[in-house]
Protein backbone atom coordinates (compact mmCIF):
# COMPACT_ATOMS: atom_id res chain seq x y z
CA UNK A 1 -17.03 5.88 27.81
CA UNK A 2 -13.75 4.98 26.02
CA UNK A 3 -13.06 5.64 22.48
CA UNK A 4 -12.68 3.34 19.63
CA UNK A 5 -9.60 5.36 18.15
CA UNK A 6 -7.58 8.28 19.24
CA UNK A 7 -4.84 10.32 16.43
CA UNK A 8 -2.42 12.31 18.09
CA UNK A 9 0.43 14.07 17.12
CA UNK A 10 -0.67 15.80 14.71
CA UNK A 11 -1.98 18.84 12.83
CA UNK A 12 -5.60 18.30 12.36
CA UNK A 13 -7.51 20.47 10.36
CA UNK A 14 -10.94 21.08 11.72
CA UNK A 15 -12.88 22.83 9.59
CA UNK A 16 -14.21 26.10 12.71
CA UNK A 17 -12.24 27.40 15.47
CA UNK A 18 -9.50 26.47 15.69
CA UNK A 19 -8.78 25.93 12.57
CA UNK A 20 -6.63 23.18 14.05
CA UNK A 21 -6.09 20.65 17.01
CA UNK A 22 -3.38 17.90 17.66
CA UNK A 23 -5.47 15.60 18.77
CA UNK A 24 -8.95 13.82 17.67
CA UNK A 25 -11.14 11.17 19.63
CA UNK A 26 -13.07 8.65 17.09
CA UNK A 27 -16.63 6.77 18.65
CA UNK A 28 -19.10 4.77 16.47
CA UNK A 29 -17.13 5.89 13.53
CA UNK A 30 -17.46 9.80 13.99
CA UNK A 31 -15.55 12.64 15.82
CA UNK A 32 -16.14 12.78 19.37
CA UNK A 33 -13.99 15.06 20.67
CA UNK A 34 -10.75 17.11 19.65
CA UNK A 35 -8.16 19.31 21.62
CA UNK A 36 -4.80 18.65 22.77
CA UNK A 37 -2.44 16.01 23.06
CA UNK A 38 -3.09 16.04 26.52
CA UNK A 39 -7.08 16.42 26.57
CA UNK A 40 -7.75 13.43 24.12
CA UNK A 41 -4.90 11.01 25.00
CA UNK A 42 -7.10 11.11 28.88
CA UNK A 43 -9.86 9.05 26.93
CA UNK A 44 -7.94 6.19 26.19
CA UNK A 45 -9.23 3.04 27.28
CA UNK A 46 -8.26 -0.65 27.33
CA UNK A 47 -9.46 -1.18 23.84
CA UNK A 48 -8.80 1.89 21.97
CA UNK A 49 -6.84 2.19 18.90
CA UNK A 50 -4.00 5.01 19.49
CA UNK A 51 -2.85 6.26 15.78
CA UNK A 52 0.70 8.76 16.26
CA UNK A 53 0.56 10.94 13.59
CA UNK A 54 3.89 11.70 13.54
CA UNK A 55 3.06 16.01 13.51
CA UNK A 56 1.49 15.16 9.55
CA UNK A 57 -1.10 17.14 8.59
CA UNK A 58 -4.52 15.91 8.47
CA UNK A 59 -7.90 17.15 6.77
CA UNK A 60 -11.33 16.58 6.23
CA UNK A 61 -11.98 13.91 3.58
CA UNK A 62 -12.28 16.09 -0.04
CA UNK A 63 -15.48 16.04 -1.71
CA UNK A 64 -15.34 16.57 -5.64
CA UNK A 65 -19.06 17.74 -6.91
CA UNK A 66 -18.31 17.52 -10.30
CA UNK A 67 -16.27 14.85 -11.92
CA UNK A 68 -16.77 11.69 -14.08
CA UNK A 69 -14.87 8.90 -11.94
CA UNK A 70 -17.70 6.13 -12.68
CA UNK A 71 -16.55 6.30 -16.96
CA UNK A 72 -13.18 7.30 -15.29
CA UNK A 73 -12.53 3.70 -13.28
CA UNK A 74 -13.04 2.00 -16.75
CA UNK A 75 -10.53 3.30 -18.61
CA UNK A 76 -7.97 4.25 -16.08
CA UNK A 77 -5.80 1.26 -16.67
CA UNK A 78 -5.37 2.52 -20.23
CA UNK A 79 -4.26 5.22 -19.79
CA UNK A 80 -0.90 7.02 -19.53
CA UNK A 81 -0.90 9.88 -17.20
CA UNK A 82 1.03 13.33 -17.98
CA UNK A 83 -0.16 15.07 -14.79
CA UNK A 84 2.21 17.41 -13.18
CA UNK A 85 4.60 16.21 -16.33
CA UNK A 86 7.41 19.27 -16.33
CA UNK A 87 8.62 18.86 -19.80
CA UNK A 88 7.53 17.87 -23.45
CA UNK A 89 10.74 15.44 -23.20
CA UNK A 90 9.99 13.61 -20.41
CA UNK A 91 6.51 12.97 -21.83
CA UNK A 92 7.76 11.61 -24.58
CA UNK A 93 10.00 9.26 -23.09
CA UNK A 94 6.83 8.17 -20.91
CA UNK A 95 5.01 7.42 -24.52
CA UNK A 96 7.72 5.33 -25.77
CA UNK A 97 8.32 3.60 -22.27
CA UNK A 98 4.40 2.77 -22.38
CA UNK A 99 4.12 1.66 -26.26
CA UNK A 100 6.85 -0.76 -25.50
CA UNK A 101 5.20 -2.27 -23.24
CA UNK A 102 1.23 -2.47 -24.26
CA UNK A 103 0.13 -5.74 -25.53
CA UNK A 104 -1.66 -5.63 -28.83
CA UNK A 105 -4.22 -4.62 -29.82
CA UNK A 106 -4.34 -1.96 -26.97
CA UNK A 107 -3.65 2.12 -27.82
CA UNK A 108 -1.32 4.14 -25.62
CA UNK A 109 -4.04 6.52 -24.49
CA UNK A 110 -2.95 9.62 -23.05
CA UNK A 111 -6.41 11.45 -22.15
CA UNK A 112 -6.82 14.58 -19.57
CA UNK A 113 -4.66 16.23 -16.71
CA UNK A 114 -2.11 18.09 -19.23
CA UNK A 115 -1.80 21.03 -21.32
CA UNK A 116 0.93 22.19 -23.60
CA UNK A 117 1.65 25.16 -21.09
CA UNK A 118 2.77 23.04 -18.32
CA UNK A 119 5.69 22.00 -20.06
CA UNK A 120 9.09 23.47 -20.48
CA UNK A 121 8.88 23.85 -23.82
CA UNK A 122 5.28 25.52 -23.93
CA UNK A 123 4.12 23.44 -26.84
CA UNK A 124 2.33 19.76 -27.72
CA UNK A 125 4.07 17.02 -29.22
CA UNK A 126 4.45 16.92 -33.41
CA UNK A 127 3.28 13.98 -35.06
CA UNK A 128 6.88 12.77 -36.20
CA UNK A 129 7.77 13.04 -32.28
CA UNK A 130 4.91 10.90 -31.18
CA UNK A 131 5.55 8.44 -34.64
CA UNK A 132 8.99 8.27 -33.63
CA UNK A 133 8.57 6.75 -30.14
CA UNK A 134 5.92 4.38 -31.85
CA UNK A 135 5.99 3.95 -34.67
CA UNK A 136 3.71 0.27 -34.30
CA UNK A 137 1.86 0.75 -31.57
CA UNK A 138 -1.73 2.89 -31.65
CA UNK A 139 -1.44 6.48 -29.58
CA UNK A 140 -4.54 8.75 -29.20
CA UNK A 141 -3.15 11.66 -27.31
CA UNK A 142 -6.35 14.00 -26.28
CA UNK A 143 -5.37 17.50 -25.99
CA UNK A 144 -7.94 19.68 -23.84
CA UNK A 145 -11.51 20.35 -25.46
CA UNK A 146 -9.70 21.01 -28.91
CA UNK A 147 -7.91 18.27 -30.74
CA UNK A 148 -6.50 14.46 -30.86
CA UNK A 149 -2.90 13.65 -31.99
CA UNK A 150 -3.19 10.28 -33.86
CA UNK A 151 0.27 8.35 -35.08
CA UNK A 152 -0.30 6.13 -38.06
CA UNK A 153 -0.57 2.94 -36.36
CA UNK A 154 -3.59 4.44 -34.96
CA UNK A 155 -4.89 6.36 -38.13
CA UNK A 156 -5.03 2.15 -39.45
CA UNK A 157 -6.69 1.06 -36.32
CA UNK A 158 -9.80 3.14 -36.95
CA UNK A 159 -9.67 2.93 -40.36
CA UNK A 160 -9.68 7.38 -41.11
CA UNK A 161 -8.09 7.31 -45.11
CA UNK A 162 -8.71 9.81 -47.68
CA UNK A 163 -11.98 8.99 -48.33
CA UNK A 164 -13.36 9.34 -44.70
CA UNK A 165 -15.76 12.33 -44.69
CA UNK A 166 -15.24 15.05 -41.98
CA UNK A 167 -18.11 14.49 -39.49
CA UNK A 168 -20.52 17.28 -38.71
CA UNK A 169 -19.01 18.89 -35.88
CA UNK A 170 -15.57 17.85 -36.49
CA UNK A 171 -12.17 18.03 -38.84
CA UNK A 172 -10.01 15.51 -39.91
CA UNK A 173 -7.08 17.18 -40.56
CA UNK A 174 -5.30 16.19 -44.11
CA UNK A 175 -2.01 17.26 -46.24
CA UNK A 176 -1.93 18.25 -49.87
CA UNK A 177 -2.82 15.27 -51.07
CA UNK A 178 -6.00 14.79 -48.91
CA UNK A 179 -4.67 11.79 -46.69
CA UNK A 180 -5.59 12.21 -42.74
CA UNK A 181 -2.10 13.86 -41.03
CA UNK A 182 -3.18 12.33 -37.54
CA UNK A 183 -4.81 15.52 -36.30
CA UNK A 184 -8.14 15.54 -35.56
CA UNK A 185 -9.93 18.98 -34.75
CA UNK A 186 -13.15 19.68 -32.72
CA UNK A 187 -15.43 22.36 -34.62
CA UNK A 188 -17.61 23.06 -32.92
CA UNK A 189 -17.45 20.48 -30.54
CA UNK A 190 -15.40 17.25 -29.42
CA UNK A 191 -18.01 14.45 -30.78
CA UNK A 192 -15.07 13.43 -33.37
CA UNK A 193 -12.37 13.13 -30.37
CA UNK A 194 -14.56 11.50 -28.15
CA UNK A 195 -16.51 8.63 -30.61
CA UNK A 196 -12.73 7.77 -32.34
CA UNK A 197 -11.68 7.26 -28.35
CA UNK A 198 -14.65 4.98 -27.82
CA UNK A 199 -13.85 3.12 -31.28
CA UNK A 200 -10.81 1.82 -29.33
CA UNK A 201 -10.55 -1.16 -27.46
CA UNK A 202 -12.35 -1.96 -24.15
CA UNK A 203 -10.95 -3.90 -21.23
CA UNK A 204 -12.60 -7.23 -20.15
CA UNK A 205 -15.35 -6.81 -17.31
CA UNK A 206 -12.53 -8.70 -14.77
CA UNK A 207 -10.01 -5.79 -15.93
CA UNK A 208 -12.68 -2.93 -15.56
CA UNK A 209 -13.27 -3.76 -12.44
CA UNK A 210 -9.60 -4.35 -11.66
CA UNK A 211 -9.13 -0.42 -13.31
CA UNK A 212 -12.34 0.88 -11.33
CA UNK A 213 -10.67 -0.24 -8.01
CA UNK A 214 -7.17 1.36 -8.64
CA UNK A 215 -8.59 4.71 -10.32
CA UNK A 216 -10.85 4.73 -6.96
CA UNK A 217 -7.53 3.96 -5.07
CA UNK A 218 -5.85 6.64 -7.09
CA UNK A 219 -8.82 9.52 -5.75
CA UNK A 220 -8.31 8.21 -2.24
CA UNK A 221 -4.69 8.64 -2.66
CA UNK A 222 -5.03 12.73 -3.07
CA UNK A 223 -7.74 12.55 -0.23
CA UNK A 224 -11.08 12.15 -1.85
CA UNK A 225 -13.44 10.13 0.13
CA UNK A 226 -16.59 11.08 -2.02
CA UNK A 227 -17.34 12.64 -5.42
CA UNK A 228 -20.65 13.53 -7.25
CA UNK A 229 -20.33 11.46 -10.80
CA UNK A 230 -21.83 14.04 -13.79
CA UNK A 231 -22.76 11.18 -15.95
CA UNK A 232 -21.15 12.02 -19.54
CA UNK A 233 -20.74 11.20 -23.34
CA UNK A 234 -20.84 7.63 -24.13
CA UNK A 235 -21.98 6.55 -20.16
CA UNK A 236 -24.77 4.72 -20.61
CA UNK A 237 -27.00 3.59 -17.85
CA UNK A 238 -27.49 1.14 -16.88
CA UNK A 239 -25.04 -0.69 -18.72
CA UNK A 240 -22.14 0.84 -17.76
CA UNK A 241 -22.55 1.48 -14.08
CA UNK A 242 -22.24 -2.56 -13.82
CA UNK A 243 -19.18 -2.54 -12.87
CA UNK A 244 -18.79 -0.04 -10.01
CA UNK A 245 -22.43 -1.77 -8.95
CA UNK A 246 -20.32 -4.52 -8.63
CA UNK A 247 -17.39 -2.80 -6.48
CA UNK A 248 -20.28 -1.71 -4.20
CA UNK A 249 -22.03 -4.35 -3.39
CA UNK A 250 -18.20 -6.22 -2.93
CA UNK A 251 -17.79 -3.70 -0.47
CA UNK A 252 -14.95 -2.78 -2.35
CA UNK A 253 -15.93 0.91 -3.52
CA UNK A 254 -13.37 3.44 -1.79
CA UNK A 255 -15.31 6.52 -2.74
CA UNK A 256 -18.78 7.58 -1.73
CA UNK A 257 -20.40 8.23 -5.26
CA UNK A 258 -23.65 10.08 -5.94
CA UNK A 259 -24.54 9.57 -9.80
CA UNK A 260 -26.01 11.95 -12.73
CA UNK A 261 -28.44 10.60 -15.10
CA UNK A 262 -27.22 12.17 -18.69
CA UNK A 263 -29.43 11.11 -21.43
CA UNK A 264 -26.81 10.34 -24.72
CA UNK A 265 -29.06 10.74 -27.83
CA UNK A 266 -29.79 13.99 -29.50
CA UNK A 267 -33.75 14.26 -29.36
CA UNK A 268 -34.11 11.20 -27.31
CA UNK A 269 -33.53 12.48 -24.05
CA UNK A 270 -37.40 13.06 -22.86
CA UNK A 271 -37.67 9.37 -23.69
CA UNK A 272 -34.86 8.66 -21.49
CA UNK A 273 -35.50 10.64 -18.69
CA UNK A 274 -38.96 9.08 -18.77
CA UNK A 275 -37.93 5.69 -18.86
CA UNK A 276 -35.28 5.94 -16.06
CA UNK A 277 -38.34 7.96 -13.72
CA UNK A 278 -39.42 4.07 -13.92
CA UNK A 279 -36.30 2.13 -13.31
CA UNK A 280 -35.09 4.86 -10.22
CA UNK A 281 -35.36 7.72 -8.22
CA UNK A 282 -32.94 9.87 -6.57
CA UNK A 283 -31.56 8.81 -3.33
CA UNK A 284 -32.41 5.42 -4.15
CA UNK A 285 -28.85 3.34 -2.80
CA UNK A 286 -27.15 4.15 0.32
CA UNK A 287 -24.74 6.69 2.08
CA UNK A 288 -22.43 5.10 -0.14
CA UNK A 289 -23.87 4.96 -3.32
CA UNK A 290 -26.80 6.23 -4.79
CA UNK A 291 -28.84 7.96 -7.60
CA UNK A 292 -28.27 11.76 -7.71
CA UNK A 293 -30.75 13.32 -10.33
CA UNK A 294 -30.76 14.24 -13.99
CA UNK A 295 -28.10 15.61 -15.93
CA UNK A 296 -24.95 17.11 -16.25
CA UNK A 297 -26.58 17.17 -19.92
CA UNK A 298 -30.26 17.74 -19.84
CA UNK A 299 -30.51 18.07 -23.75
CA UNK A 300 -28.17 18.16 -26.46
CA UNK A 301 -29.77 21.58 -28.15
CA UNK A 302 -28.63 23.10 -24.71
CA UNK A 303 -25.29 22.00 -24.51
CA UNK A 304 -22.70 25.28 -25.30
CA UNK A 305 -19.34 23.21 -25.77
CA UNK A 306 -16.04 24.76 -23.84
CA UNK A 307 -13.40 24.94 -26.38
CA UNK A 308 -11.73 28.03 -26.14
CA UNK A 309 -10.05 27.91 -29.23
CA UNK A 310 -13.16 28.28 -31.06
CA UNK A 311 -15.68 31.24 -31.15
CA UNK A 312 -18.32 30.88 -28.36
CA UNK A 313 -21.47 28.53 -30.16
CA UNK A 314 -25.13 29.55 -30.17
CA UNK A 315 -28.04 27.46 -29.64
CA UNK A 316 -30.28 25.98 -31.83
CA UNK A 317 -33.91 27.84 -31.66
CA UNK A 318 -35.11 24.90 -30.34
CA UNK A 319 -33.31 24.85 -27.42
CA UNK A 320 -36.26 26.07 -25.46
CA UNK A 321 -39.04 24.02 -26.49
CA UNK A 322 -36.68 20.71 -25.78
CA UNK A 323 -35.58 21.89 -22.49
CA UNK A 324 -38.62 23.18 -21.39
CA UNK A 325 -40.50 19.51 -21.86
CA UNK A 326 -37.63 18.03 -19.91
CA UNK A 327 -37.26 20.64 -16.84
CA UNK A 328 -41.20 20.21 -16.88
CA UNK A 329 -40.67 16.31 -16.86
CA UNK A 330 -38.15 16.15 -13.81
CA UNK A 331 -40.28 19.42 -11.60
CA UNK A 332 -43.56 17.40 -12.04
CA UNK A 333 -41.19 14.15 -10.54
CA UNK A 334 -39.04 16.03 -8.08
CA UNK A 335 -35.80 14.73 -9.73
CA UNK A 336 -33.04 17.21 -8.57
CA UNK A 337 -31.13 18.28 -11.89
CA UNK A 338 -27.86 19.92 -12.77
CA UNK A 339 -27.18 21.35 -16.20
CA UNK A 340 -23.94 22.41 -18.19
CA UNK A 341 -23.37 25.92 -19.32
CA UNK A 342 -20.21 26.78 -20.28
CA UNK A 343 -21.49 30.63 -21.30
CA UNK A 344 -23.59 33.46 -20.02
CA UNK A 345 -25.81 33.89 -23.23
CA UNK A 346 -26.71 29.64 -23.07
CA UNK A 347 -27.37 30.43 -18.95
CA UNK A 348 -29.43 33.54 -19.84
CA UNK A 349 -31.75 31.44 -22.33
CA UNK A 350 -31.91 28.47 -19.56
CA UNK A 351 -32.99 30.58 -16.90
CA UNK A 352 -35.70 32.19 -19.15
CA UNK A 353 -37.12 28.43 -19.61
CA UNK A 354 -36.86 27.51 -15.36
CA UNK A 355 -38.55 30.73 -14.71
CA UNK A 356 -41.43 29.86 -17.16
CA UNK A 357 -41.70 26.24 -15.93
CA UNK A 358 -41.30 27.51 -12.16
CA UNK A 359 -44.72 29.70 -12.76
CA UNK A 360 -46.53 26.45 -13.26
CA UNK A 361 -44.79 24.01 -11.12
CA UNK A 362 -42.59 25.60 -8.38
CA UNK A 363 -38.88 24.77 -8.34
CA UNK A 364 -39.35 25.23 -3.87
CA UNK A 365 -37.50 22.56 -2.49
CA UNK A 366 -35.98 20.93 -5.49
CA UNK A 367 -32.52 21.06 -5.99
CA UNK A 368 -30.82 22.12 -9.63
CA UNK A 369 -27.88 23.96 -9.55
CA UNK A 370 -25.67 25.03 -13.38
CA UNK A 371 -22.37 23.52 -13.89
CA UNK A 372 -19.40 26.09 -15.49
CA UNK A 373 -20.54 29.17 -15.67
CA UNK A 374 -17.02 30.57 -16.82
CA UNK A 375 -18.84 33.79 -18.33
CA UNK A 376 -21.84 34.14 -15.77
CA UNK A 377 -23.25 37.78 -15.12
CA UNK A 378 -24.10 39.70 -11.61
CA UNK A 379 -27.82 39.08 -13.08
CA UNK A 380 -28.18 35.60 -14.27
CA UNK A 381 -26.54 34.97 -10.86
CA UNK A 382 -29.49 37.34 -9.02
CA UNK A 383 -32.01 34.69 -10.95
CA UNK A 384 -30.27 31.64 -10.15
CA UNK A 385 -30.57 32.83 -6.36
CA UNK A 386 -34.57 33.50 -6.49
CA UNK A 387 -35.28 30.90 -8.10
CA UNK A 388 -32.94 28.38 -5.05
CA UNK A 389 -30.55 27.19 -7.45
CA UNK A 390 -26.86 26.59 -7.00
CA UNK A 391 -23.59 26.45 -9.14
CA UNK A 392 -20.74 24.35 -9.31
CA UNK A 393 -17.63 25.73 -10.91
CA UNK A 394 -14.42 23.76 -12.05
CA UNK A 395 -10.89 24.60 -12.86
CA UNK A 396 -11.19 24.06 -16.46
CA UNK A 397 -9.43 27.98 -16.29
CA UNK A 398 -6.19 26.20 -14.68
CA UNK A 399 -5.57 24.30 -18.26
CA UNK A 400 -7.38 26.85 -20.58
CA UNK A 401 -6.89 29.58 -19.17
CA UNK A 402 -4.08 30.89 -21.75
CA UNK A 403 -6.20 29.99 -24.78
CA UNK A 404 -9.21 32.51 -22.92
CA UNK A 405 -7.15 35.10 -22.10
CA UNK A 406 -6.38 35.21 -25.74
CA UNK A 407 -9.76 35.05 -27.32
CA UNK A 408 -11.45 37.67 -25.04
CA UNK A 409 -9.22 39.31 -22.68
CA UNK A 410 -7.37 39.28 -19.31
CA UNK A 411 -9.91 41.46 -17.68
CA UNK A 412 -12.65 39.18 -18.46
CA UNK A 413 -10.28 36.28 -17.21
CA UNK A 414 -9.99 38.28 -14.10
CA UNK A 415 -14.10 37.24 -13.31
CA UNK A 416 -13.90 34.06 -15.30
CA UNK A 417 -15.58 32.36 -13.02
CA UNK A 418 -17.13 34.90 -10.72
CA UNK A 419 -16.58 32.84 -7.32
CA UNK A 420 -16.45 35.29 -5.11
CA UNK A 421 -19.78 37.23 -6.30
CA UNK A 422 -21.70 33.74 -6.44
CA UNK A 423 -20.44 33.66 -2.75
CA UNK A 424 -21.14 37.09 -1.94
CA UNK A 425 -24.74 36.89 -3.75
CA UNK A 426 -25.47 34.13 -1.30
CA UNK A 427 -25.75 31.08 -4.23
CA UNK A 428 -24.24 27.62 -2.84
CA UNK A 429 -21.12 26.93 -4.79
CA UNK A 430 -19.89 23.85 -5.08
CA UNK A 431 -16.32 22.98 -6.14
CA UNK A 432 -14.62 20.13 -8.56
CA UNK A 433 -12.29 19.33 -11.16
CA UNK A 434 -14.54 17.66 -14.34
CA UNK A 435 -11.97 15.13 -14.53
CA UNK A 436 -10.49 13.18 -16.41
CA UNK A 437 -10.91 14.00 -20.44
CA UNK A 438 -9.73 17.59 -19.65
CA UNK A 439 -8.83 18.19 -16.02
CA UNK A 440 -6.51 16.05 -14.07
CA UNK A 441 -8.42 14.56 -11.01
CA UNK A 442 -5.80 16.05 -8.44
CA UNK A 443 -8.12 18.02 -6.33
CA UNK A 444 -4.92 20.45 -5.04
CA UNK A 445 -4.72 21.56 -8.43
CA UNK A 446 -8.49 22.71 -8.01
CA UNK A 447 -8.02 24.10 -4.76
CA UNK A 448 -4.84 26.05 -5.89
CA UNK A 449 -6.42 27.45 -8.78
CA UNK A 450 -9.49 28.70 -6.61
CA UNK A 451 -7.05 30.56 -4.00
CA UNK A 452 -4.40 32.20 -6.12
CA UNK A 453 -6.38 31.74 -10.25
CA UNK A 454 -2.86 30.62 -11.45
CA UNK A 455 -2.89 28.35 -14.61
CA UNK A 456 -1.26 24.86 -14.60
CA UNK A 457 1.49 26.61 -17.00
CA UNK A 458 1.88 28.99 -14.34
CA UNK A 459 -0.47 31.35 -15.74
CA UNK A 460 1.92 33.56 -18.19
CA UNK A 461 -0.07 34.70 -21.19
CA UNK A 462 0.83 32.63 -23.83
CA UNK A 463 -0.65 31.30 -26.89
CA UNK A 464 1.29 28.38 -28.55
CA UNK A 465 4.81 29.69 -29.34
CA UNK A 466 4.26 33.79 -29.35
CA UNK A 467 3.24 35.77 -26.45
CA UNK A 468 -0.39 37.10 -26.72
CA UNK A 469 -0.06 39.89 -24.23
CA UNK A 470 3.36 40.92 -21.35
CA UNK A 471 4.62 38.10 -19.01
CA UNK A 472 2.10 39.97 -16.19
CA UNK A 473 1.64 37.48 -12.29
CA UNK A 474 -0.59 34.98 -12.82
CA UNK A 475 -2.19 36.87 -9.79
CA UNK A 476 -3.13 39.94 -11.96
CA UNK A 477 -4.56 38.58 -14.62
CA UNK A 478 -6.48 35.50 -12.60
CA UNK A 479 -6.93 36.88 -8.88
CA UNK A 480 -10.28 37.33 -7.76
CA UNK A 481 -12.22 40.50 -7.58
C-alpha cells in the first residue's frame, strides 16, 4: 500500500537502533517504516506527499511534563522576553525599545527565562537603570523565586506608598525615609511578587486568545508538540482554562495539553478538590486535551517554596493532618496526583503521610509522582519506588544554581537533583522546564542542563559581584555522579 508522506534527506532521529535513519514513511498519520533513502523513497505512490529534508536534523516531537503553558498563553503577549539575552545592556535597550512602544495602561513585564548570571556583566539591572529607560511607563521585572524590580511609574500603578504594610510572607523594600525603593523581596515565599503581577492589567478575552495561540506557536517553534500543564498560583479553574477550551475546540490548539488541578486557597483545598471530583475526572477530553489529576499543589501547609536565597522553610505541624484528608480524598477517587517538594525534609514528611494512607487504601495502580526534589535522599527515593510513584525534575539548577552552590555547597550541587540514582533506583523520571515565572520554556536549555549540569551563566560560582568559591568547570561542580 502507498504512503501518505515520505521525508527524505535527512537525519532522523529515531529514538532505538539506529539511533538514526535518512528516511521515514508516514500512513494514517504514524510511522510506517524508516531506513534509507533508497528503502523508503521505493514506497512512493501516485498520491504521496515527498518532503526533502534538505540533510536537517529531525526528532521526536518534545514532551515537557512539567510546565505552566495554559496561565503561560495568557500573558505571553505581555511580556518582554530576556531569554538567551548576553548582556545587561542589551536588555536594557530591549526595556526601553518595549516601554516606547506599550499603549497605556499596559506594564512592560519582563517575567521568567533570565538570571543575572547569564549576562556579561553578572548582575541585575538598578532601579535608576530601569527608571531611566522609562521613566512613564509601568515595568515589573521578576527576578527568579526572589525579588521584583518596580520603577516608579509602576510603584503608582499599584498604589505601594509609605504606609503600605509588608505582607506576611513578603518585603517591601524602603529607604531612610520609609518610602517603597521599587524592590520587592520574597520572605519566605513569592506571594508578594506574584499577587502585585496579577494586580496588573489583563488582556481582553479576543487578545488572550490571540496570546494563547502565539505562546503555543512559540513551544512548537523549539519542538514541543505536548506538555503536561502543573496548574499554578492564581489559575483558577474553570475560569481560566476558557480560553485555551476555546483554542481546542477551534481546532486551533498546537500543543497536546494534559492539565493539573491546583486548588488556590489556603485551607480550602479539600473543598476544592471535592467539588471538581463533581465537575471532572481525569482523562476526561481527548488525545489532545484533557484532565490530568490533582495538583502540582495539593495543600498550601505542604508547599516548601524554592528560593535559594533564603534558608530552606519548615512546615507547619499541620501539614500532615491537611494532606493526609486530601491524599485520602483523591486514593478513595482514583485521581492521579503530583505534588511539589522542593526539599528532602518536606518529601520525607509527605511520604510518611502516603505510606499511612496507602495502609488503608492502596496507592496500586494510581499514578502520583513528586515534582523538584532538588535535595532528595537514596531513601526517600527507595520509598517513592515501593510505594509506584514517580518524579519529575526541572532545571530550576540551570538559573539558580549559583545562588545553591553558595548557600550549601558544590558537593551537594554535584547530586542536586539526583537523576541518575532516581534512574538507577528504577523510579520513572520525567523531565521539564516549570516555565515561564522562573525558567525559560526553551526545552534545549533543559536538555543541556540534564547532560552536562552547566548553569545558564555558564555555571562559574558566583554570587552577585564576588566570587563565592574558584572559577572550577561547570562540569565539576554540576556533573552527575
Amino acid at each position: 500500500m502507498a504512503v501518505d508522506t515520505i521525508l527524505h534527506n535527512a537525519k532522523i532521529a529515531t529514538n532505538g537502533v539506529p539511533s538514526f535513519v535518512e528516511a521515514i514513511a508516514i500512513t494514517a498519520g504514524k510511522i510506517s517504516a524508516g531506513g534509507t533513502n533508497e528503502e523508503i523513497l521505493q514506497l512512493r505512490g501516485p498520491g504521496t506527499e515527498v518532503i526533502d529534508g534538505n540533510r536537517r536534523t529531525v526528532i521526536p516531537g518534545l514532551n515537557d511534563s512539567h510546565m505552566h503553558p495554559i496561565r503561560g498563553g495568557l500573558n505571553y503577549n505581555m511580556e518582554l522576553r530576556w531569554d538567551g539575552v548576553p548582556s545587561l545592556a542589551d536588555a536594557l535597550r530591549m526595556l526601553k525599545e518595549q516601554a516606547a512602544r506599550t499603549p497605556a495602561p499596559q506594564w512592560v513585564r519582563v517575567v521568567g527565562g533570565w538570571t543575572e548570571f547569564q549576562f556579561a556583566e553578572r548582575r541585575m539591572p538598578t532601579l535608576d537603570e530601569i527608571n531611566a529607560v522609562s521613566p512613564d511607563t509601568p515595568v515589573f521585572v521578576l527576578h527568579l523565586y526572589d525579588r521584583a524590580l518596580l520603577n516608579r511609574a509602576a510603584l503608582r500603578a499599584v498604589g505601594y506608598t509609605k504606609d503600605t504594610p509588608d505582607p506576611p510572607a513578603g518585603e517591601i523594600q524602603r529607604d531612610k525615609r520609609g518610602n517603597p525603593t521599587g524592590i520587592l523581596i520574597a520572605k519566605p515565599n513569592a506571594y508578594i511578587l506574584y499577587s502585585t503581577l496579577f494586580n496588573g492589567p489583563k488582556l481582553s478575552r479576543p487578545d488572550q486568545l490571540n496570546s494563547s495561540r502565539l505562546f503555543f506557536r512559540e513551544l512548537n517553534r523549539f519542538g514541543i508538540t505536548s506538555a503536561v500543564d502543573a496548574g499554578g498560583g492564581f489559575q483558577n479553574y474553570p475560569d481560566d482554562y476558557e480560553v485555551v477550551n476555546e483554542l481546542h475546540q477551534k481546532g486551533e490548539l498546537s500543543v497536546r495539553l494534559a492539565y493539573n488541578l491546583y486548588p488556590q486557597k489556603a485551607k480550602q483545598e479539600l473543598p476544592d478538590f471535592e467539588r471538581w471530583t463533581k465537575m471532572t475526572k481525569p482523562g476526561e477530553g481527548d488525545d489532545f486535551y484533557r484532565v490530568n489529576g490533582a495538583g502540582e499543589m495539593l495543600v498550601a501547609s505542604a508547599a516548601d517554596f524554592e528560593d535559594m536565597l533564603q534558608p530552606r522553610p519548615d512546615m507547619a505541624p499541620v501539614m500532615e493532618s491537611e494532606l493526609k484528608a486530601v491524599v485520602q480524598y483523591l486514593a478513595e477517587n482514583r485521581w492521579p496526583f503530583r505534588m511539589h517538594a522542593t526539599y528532602n525534609e518536606t518529601i520525607s514528611r509527605a511520604l510518611d503521610v502516603y505510606e499511612e494512607v496507602n495502609r488503608e487504601i492502596p496507592f496500586e495502580g494510581l499514578h502520583w509522582f513528586f515534582d523538584h526534589c532538588e535535595t532528595i535522599t537514596d531513601r526517600n527515593i527507595e520509598r517513592i519506588k515501593a510505594l509506584g510513584g514517580g518524579i519529575a525534575v526541572q532545571n530550576r539548577m540551570a538559573f539558580q544554581g549559583e545562588y545553591f552552590v553558595e548557600r550549601y555547597g558544590a558537593k551537594q550541587a554535584k547530586r542536586t537533583p539526583p537523576i541518575r540514582r532516581m534512574l538507577e533506583m528504577g523510579v520513572p523520571v520525567g523531565a521539564g522546564t516549570d516555565a515561564t515565572r522562573v525558567s525559560s520554556y526553551n526545552p534545549f536549555l533543559s536538555l543541556y542542563w540534564l547532560v552536562t549540569g552547566k548553569t545558564v551563566g555558564g555555571g562559574e560560582l558566583i554570587s552577585g559581584r564576588k566570587p563565592v568559591r574558584p572559577r572550577e568547570s561547570a562540569r565539576a561542580v554540576y556533573g552527575r555522579e
